[in-house]
C-alpha atoms as a PDB file:
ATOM      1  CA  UNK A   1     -56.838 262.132 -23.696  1.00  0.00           C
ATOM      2  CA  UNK A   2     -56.088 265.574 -24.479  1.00  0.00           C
ATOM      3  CA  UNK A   3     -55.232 266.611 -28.394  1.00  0.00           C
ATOM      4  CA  UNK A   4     -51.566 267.004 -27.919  1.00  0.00           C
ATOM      5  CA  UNK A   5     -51.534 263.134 -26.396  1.00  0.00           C
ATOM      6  CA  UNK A   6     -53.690 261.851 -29.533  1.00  0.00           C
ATOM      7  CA  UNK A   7     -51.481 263.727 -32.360  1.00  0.00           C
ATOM      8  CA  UNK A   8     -48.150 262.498 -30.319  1.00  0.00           C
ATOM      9  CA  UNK A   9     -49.512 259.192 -30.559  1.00  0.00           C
ATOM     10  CA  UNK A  10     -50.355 259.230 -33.999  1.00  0.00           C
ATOM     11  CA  UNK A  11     -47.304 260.314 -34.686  1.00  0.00           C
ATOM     12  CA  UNK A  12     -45.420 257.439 -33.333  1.00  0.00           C
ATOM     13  CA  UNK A  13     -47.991 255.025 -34.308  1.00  0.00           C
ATOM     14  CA  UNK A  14     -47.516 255.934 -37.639  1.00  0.00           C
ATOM     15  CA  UNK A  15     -43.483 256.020 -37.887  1.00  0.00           C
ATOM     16  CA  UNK A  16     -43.850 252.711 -36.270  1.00  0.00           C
ATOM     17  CA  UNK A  17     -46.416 251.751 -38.772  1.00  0.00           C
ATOM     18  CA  UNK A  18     -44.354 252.953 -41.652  1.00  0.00           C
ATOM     19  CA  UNK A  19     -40.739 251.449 -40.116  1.00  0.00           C
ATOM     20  CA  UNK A  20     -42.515 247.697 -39.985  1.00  0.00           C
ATOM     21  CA  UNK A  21     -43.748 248.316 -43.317  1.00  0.00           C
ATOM     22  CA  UNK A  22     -41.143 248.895 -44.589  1.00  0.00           C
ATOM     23  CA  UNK A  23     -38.832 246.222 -43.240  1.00  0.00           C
ATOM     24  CA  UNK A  24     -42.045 244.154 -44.617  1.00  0.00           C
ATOM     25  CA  UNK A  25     -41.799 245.123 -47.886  1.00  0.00           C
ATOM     26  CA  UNK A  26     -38.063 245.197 -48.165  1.00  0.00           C
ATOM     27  CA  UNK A  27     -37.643 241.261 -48.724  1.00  0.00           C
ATOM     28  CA  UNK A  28     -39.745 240.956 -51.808  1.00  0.00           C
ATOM     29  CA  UNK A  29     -37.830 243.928 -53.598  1.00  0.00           C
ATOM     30  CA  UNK A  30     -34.470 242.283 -52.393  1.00  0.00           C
ATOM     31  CA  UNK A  31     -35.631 239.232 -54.290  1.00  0.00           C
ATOM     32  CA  UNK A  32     -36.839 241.311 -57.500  1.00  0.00           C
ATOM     33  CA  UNK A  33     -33.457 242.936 -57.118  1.00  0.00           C
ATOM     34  CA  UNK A  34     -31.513 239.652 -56.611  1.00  0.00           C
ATOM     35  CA  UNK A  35     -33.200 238.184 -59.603  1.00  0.00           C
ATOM     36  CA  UNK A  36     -33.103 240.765 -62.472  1.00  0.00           C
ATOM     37  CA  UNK A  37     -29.280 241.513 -61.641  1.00  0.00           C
ATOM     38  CA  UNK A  38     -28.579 237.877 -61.911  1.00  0.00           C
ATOM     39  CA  UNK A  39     -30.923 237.668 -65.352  1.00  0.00           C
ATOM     40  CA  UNK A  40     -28.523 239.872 -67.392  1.00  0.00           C
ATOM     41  CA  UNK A  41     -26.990 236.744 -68.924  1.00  0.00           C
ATOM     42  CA  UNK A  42     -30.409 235.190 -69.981  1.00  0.00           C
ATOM     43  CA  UNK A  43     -31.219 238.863 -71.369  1.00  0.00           C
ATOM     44  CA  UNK A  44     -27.789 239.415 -73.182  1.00  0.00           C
ATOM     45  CA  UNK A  45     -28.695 235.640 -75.369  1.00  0.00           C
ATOM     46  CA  UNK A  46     -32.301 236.648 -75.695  1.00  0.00           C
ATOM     47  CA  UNK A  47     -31.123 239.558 -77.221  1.00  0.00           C
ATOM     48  CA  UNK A  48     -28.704 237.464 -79.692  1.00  0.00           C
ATOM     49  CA  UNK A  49     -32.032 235.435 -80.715  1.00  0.00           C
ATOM     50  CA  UNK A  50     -33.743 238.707 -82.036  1.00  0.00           C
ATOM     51  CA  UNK A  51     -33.595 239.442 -86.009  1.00  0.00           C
ATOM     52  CA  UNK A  52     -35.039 243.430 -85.285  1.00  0.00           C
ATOM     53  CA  UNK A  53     -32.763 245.587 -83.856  1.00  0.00           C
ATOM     54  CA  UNK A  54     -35.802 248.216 -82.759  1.00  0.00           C
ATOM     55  CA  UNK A  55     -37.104 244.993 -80.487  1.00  0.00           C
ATOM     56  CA  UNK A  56     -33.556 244.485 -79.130  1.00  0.00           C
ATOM     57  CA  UNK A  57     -33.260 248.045 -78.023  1.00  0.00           C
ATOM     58  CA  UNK A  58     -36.756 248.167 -76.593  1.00  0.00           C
ATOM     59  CA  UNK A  59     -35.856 244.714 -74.382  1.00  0.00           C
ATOM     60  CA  UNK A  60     -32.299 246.180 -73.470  1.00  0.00           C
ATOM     61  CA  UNK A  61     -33.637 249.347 -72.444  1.00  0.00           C
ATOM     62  CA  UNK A  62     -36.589 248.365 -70.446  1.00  0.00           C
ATOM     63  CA  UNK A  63     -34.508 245.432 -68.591  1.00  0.00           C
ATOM     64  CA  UNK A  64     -32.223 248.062 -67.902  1.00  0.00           C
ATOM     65  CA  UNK A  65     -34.499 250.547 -66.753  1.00  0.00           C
ATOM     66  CA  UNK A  66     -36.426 248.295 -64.501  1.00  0.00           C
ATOM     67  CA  UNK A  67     -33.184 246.582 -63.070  1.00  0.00           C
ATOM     68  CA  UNK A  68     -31.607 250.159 -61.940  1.00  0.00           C
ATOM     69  CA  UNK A  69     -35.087 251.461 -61.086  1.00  0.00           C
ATOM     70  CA  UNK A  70     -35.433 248.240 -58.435  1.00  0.00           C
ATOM     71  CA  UNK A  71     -31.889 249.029 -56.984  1.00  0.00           C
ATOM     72  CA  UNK A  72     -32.351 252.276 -56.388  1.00  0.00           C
ATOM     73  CA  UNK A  73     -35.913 252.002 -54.577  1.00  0.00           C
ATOM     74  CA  UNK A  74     -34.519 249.354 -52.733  1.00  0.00           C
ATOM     75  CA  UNK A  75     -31.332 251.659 -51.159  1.00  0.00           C
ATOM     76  CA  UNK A  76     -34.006 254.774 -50.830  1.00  0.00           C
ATOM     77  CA  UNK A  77     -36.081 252.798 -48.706  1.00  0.00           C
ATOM     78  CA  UNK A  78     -33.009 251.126 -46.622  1.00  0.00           C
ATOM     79  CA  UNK A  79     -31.873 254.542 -45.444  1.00  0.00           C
ATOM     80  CA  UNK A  80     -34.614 254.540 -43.272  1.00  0.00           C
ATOM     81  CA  UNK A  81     -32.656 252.167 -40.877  1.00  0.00           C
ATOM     82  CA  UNK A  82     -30.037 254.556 -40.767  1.00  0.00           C
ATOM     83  CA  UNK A  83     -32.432 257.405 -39.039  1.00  0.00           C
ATOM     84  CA  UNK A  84     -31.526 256.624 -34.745  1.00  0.00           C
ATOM     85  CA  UNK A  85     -34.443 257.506 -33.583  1.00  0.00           C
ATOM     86  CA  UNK A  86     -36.443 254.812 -36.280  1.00  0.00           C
ATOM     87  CA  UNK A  87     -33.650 251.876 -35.939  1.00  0.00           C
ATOM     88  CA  UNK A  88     -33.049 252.294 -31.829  1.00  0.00           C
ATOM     89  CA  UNK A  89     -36.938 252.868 -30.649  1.00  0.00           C
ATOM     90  CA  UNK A  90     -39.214 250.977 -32.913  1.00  0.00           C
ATOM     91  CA  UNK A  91     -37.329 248.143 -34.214  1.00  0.00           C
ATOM     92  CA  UNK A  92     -35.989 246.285 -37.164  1.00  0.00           C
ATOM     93  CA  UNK A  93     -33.309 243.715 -38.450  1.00  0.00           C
ATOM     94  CA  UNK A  94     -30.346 244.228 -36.333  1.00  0.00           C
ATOM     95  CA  UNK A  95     -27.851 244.136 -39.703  1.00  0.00           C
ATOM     96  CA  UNK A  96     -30.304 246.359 -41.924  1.00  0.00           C
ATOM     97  CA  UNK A  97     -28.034 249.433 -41.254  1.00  0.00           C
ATOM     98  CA  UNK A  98     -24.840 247.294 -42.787  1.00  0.00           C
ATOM     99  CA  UNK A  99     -26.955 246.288 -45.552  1.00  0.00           C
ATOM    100  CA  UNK A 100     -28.127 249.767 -46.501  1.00  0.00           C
ATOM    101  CA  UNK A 101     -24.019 250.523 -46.366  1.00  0.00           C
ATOM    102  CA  UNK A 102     -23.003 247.549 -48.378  1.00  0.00           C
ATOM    103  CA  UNK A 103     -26.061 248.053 -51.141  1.00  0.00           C
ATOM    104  CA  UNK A 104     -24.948 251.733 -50.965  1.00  0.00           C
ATOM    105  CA  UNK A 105     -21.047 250.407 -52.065  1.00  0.00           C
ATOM    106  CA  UNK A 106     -23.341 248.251 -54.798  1.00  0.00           C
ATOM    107  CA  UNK A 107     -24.474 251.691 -56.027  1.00  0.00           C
ATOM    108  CA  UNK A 108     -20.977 253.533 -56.106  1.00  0.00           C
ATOM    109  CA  UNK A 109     -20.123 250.327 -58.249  1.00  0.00           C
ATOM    110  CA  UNK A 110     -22.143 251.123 -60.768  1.00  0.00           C
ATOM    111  CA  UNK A 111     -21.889 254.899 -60.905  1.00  0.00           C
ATOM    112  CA  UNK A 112     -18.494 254.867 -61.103  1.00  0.00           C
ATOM    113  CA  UNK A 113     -18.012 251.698 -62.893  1.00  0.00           C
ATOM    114  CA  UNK A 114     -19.185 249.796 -65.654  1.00  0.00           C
ATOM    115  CA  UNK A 115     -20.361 246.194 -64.946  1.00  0.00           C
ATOM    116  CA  UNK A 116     -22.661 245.751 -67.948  1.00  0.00           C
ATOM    117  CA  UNK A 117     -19.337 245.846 -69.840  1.00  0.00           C
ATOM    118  CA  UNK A 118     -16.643 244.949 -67.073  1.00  0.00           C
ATOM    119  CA  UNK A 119     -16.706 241.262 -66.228  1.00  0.00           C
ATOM    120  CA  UNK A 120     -14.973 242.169 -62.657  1.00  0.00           C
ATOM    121  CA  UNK A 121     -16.624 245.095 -62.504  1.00  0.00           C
ATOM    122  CA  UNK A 122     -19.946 242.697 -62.677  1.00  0.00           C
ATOM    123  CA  UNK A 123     -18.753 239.810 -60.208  1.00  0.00           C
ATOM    124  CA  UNK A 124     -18.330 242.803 -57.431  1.00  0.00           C
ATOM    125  CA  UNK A 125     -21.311 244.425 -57.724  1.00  0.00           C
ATOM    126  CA  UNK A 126     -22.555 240.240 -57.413  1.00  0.00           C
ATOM    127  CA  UNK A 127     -20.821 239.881 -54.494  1.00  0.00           C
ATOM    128  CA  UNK A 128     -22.206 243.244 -52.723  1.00  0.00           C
ATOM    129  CA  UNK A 129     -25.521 242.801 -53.419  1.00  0.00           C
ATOM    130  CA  UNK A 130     -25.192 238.846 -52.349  1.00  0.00           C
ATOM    131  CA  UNK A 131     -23.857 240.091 -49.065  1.00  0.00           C
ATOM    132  CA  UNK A 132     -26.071 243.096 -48.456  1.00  0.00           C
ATOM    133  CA  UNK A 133     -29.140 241.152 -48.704  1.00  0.00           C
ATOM    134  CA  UNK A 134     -27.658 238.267 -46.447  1.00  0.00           C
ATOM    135  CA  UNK A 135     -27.358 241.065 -43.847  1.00  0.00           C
ATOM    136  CA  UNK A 136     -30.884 241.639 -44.192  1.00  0.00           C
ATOM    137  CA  UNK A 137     -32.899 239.330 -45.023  1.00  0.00           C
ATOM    138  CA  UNK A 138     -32.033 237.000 -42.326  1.00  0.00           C
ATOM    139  CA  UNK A 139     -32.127 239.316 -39.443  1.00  0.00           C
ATOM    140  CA  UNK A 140     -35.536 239.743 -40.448  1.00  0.00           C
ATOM    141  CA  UNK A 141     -37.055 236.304 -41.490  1.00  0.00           C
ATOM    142  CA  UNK A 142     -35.362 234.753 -38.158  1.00  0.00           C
ATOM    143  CA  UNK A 143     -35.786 238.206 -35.936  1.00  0.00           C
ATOM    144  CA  UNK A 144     -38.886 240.126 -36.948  1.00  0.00           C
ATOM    145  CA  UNK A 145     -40.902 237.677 -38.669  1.00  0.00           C
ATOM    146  CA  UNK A 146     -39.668 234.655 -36.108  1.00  0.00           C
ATOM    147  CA  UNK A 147     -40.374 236.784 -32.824  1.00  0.00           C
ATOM    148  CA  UNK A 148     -43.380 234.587 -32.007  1.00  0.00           C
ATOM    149  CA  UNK A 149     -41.197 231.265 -32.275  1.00  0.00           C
ATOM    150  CA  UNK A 150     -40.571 229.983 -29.065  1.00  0.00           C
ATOM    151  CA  UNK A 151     -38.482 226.743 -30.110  1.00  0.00           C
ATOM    152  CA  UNK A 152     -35.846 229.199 -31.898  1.00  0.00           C
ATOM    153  CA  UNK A 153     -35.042 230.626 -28.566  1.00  0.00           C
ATOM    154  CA  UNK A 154     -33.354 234.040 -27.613  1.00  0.00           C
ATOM    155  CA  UNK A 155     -32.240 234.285 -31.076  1.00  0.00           C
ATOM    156  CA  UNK A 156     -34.910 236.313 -32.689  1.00  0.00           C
ATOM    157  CA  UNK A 157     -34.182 239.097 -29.534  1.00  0.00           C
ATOM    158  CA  UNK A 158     -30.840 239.293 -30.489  1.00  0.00           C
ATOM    159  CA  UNK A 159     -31.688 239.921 -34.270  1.00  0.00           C
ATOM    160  CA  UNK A 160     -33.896 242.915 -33.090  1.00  0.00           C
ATOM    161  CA  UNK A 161     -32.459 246.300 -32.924  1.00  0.00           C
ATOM    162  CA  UNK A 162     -34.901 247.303 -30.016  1.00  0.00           C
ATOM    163  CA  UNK A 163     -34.166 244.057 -28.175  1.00  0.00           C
ATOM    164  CA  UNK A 164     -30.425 244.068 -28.256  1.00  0.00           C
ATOM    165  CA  UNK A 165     -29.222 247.313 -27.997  1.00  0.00           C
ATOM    166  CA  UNK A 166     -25.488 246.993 -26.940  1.00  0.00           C
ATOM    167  CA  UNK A 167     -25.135 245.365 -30.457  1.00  0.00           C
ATOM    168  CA  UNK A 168     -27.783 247.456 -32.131  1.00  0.00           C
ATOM    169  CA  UNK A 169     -25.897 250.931 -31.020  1.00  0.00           C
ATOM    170  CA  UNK A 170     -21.953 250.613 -32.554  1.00  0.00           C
ATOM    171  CA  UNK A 171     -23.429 248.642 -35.659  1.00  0.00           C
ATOM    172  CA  UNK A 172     -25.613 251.852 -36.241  1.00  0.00           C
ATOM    173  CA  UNK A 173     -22.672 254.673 -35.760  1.00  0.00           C
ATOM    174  CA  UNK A 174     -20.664 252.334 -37.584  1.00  0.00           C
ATOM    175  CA  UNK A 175     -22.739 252.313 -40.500  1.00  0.00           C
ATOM    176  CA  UNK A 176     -23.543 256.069 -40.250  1.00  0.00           C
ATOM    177  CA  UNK A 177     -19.689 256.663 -40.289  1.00  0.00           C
ATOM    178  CA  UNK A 178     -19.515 254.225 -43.350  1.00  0.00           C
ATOM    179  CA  UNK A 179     -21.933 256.088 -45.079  1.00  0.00           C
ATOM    180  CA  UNK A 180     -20.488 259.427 -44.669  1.00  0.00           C
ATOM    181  CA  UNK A 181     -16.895 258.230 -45.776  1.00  0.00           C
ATOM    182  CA  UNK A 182     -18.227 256.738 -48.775  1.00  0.00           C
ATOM    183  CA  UNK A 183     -20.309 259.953 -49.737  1.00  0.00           C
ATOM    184  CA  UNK A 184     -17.429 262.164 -49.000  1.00  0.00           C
ATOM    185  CA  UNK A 185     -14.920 259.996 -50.881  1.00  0.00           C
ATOM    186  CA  UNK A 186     -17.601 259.928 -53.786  1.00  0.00           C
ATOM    187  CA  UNK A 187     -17.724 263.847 -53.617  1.00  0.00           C
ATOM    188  CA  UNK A 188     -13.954 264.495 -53.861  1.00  0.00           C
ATOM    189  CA  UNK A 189     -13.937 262.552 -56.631  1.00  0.00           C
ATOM    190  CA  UNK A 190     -16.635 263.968 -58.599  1.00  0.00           C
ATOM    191  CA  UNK A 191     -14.862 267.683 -57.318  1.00  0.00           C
ATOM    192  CA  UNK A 192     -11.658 266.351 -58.887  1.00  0.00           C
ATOM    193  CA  UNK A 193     -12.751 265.045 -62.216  1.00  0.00           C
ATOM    194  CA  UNK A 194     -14.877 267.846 -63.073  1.00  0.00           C
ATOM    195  CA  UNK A 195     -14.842 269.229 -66.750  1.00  0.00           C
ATOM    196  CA  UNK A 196     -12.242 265.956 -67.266  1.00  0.00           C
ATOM    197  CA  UNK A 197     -13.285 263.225 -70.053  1.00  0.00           C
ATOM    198  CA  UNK A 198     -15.482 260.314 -68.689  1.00  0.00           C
ATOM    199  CA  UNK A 199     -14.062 257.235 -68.365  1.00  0.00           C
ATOM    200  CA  UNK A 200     -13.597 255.562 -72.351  1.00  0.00           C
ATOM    201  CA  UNK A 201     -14.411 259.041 -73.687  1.00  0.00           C
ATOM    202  CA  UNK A 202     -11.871 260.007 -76.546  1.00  0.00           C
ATOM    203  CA  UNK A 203     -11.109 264.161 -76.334  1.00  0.00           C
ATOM    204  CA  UNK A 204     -11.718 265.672 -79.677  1.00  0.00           C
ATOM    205  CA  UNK A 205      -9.115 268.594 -80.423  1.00  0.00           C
ATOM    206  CA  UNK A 206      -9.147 270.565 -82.893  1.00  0.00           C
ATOM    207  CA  UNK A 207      -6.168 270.598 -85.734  1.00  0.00           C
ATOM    208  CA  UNK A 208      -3.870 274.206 -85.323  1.00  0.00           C
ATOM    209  CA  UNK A 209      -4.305 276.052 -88.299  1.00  0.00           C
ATOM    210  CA  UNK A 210      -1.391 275.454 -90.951  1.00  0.00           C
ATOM    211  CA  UNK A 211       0.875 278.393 -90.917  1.00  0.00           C
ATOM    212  CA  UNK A 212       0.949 281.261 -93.729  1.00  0.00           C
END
């Protein structure tokens, strides 16, 4: 084997290595997400139980901080099933591309939005993240994990991307267009409110001078 062969092989070995890792690993954080999302009402009546404000900031803040921190390693590392040449040659859940779009929306929710304050705004983020990690999570318990399985039958090959690719191919350009509508909707609108108020914020003018 010369040493362009055994650095080429590497190579894929490891982007293969780091794909199924990642599709792996993806699960658990879905379920940390899942759960410290849903825990905001236990937090908001722990917090009424505390006497000391400084401890109520302190819990606020971290569940906060640990809550968006989850969400956004979880979309970071679901963009990797957007990349062709990862999703369409080494594998993963066949719907992982729709849930990177739909916990993507999940994100725009809550930049744009409010839903520690906004009951709606709250139930919709629910409902995305529900739905994005139904998309994945059962692709890849009953298609990656299930491969092995004979007594489930073709359906684990058909919840592979590498093993069904006349499903795996639109659902990937679909989710690719998805992604760049969304980001280019998101950019107009930041282009367009620029230098305006936030959302809530109260404009402070001063009073004309009284005249002489």
């Amino acid at each position: 084997m010369s040493p362009d062969d055994l650095a080429a092989a590497f190579t894929s070995g490891g982007a293969e290595w780091m794909v199924l890792s990642v599709a792996a690993v993806l699960p658990i954080l879905w379920a940390f997400t899942l759960a410290l999302h849903f825990a905001r009402p236990y937090t908001l009546r722990f917090l009424q139980k505390l006497t000391l404000r400084f401890g109520g900031d302190v819990w606020w803040l971290s569940y906060v901080l640990f809550r968006d921190a989850l969400l956004v390693i979880t979309l970071c590392l679901s963009i990797v099933f957007l990349f062709p040449n990862l999703y369409l040659k080494v594998g993963a859940p066949i719907t992982a591309p729709l849930a990177a779009v739909v916990l993507f929306w999940a994100a725009v929710v809550k930049l744009v939005r409010d839903p520690d304050e906004s009951l709606s705004d709250f139930r919709l983020m629910s409902v995305l993240l529900v739905i994005a990690s139904v998309l994945y999570i059962i692709p890849q318990v009953y298609g990656m994990e299930a491969a092995d399985q004979a007594y489930l039958g073709d359906l684990p090959s058909k919840l592979i991307s590498t093993s069904n690719l006349d499903l795996a191919r639109p659902i990937l350009w679909v989710s690719l267009a998805l992604v760049g509508i969304t980001g280019g909707a998101l950019f107009i609108r930041f282009m367009l409110r620029l230098g305006l108020p936030a959302d809530g914020e109260q404009v402070v003018t001063e009073p004309e001078p009284a005249a002489a």
